[in-house]
Protein backbone atom coordinates (compact mmCIF):
# COMPACT_ATOMS: atom_id res chain seq x y z
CA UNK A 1 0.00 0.00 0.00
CA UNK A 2 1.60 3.57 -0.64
CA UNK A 3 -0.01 7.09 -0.77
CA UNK A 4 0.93 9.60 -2.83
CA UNK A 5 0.14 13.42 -2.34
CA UNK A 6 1.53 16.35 -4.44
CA UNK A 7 -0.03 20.12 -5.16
CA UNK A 8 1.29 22.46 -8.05
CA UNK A 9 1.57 26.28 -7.62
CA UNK A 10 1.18 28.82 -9.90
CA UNK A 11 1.71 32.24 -9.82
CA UNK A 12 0.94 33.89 -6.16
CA UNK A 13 -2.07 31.48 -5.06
CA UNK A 14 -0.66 29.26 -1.95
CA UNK A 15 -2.34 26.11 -4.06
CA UNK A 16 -3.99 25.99 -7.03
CA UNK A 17 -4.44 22.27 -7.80
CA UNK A 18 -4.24 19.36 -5.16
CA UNK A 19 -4.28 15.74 -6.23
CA UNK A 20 -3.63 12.71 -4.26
CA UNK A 21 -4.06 8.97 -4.72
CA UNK A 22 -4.37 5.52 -2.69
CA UNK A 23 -2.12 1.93 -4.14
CA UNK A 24 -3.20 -1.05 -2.69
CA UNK A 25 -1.58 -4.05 -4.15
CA UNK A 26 -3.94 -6.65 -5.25
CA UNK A 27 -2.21 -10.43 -5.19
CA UNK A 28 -4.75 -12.12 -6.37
CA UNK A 29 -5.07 -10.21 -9.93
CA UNK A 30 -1.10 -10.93 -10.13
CA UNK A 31 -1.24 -14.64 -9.90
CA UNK A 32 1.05 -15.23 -12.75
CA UNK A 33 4.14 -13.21 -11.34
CA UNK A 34 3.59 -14.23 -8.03
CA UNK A 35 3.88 -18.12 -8.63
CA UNK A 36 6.52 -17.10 -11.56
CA UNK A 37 8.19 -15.91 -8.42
CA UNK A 38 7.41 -18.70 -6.61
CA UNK A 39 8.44 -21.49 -8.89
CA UNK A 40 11.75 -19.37 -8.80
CA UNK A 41 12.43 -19.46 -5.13
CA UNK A 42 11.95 -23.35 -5.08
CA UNK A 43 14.37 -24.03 -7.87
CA UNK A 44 16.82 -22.10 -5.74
CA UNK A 45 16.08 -23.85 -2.87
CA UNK A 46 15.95 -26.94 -4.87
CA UNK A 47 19.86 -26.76 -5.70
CA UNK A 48 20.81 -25.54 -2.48
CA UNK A 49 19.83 -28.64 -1.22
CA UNK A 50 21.26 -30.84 -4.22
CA UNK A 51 24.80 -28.63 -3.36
CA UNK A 52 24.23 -28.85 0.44
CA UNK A 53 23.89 -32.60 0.00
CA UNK A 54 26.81 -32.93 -2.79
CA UNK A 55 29.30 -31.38 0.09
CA UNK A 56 27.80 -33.48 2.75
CA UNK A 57 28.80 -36.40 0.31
CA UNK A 58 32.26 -35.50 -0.47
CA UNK A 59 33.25 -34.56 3.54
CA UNK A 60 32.02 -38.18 4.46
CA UNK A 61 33.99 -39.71 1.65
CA UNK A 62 36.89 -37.98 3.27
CA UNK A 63 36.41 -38.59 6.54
CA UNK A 64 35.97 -42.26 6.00
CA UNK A 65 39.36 -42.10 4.19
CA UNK A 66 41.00 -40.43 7.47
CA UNK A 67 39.22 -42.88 9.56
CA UNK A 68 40.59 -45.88 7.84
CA UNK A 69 44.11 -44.36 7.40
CA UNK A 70 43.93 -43.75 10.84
CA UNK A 71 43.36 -47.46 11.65
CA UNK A 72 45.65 -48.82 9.84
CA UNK A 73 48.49 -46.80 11.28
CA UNK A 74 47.07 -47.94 15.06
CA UNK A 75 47.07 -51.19 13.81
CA UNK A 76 51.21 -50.65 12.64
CA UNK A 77 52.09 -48.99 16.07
CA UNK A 78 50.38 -52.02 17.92
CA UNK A 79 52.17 -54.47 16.20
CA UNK A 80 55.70 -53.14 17.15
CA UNK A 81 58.31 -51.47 15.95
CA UNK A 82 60.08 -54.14 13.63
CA UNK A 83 56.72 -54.36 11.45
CA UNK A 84 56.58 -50.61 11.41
CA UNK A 85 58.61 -50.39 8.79
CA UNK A 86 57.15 -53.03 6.92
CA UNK A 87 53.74 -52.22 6.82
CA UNK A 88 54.19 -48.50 6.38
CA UNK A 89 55.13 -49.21 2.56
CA UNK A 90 51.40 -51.39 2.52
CA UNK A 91 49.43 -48.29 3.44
CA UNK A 92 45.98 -48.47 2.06
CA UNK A 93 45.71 -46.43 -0.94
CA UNK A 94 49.25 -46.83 -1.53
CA UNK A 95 50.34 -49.03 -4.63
């Protein structure tokens, strides 16, 4: 809704013509732009989600990578020293 007043003067007369006016915006007769605007907003939201889910993908792939790298080197230190050496050339992911 906005409101709009203005006046004009001419010559010496404090006002000689006054106009004003009332906007009231009407969804219902926009229907078109409004869902255009809607559809929009969902397609944006849409491939948030398909990036927010992409990322979520890639930092568990990574973390499971960690996770078993991490294992395996527990697993060297546990066995002792003399395998150390032998089983840090068979790391996994390593040819």
């Amino acid at each position: 809704m906005s409101i709009q007043a203005d006046h004009y003067n001419a010559g010496s007369q404090i006002a000689s013509e006054v106009s004003g006016g009332v906007s009231i915006s009407l969804p219902w007769f926009s229907e078109k732009k409004y869902s255009a605007a809607e559809r929009e907003a969902l397609d944006q939201v849409t491939a948030a989600q398909d990036t927010l889910d992409g990322v979520k993908n890639e930092a568990l792939g990574r973390l499971k990578d960690q996770l078993q790298k991490s294992k395996h080197f527990i697993t060297m230190l546990q066995s002792g020293p003399r395998d150390f050496r032998t089983r840090a050339h068979q790391a996994p992911g390593k040819p």
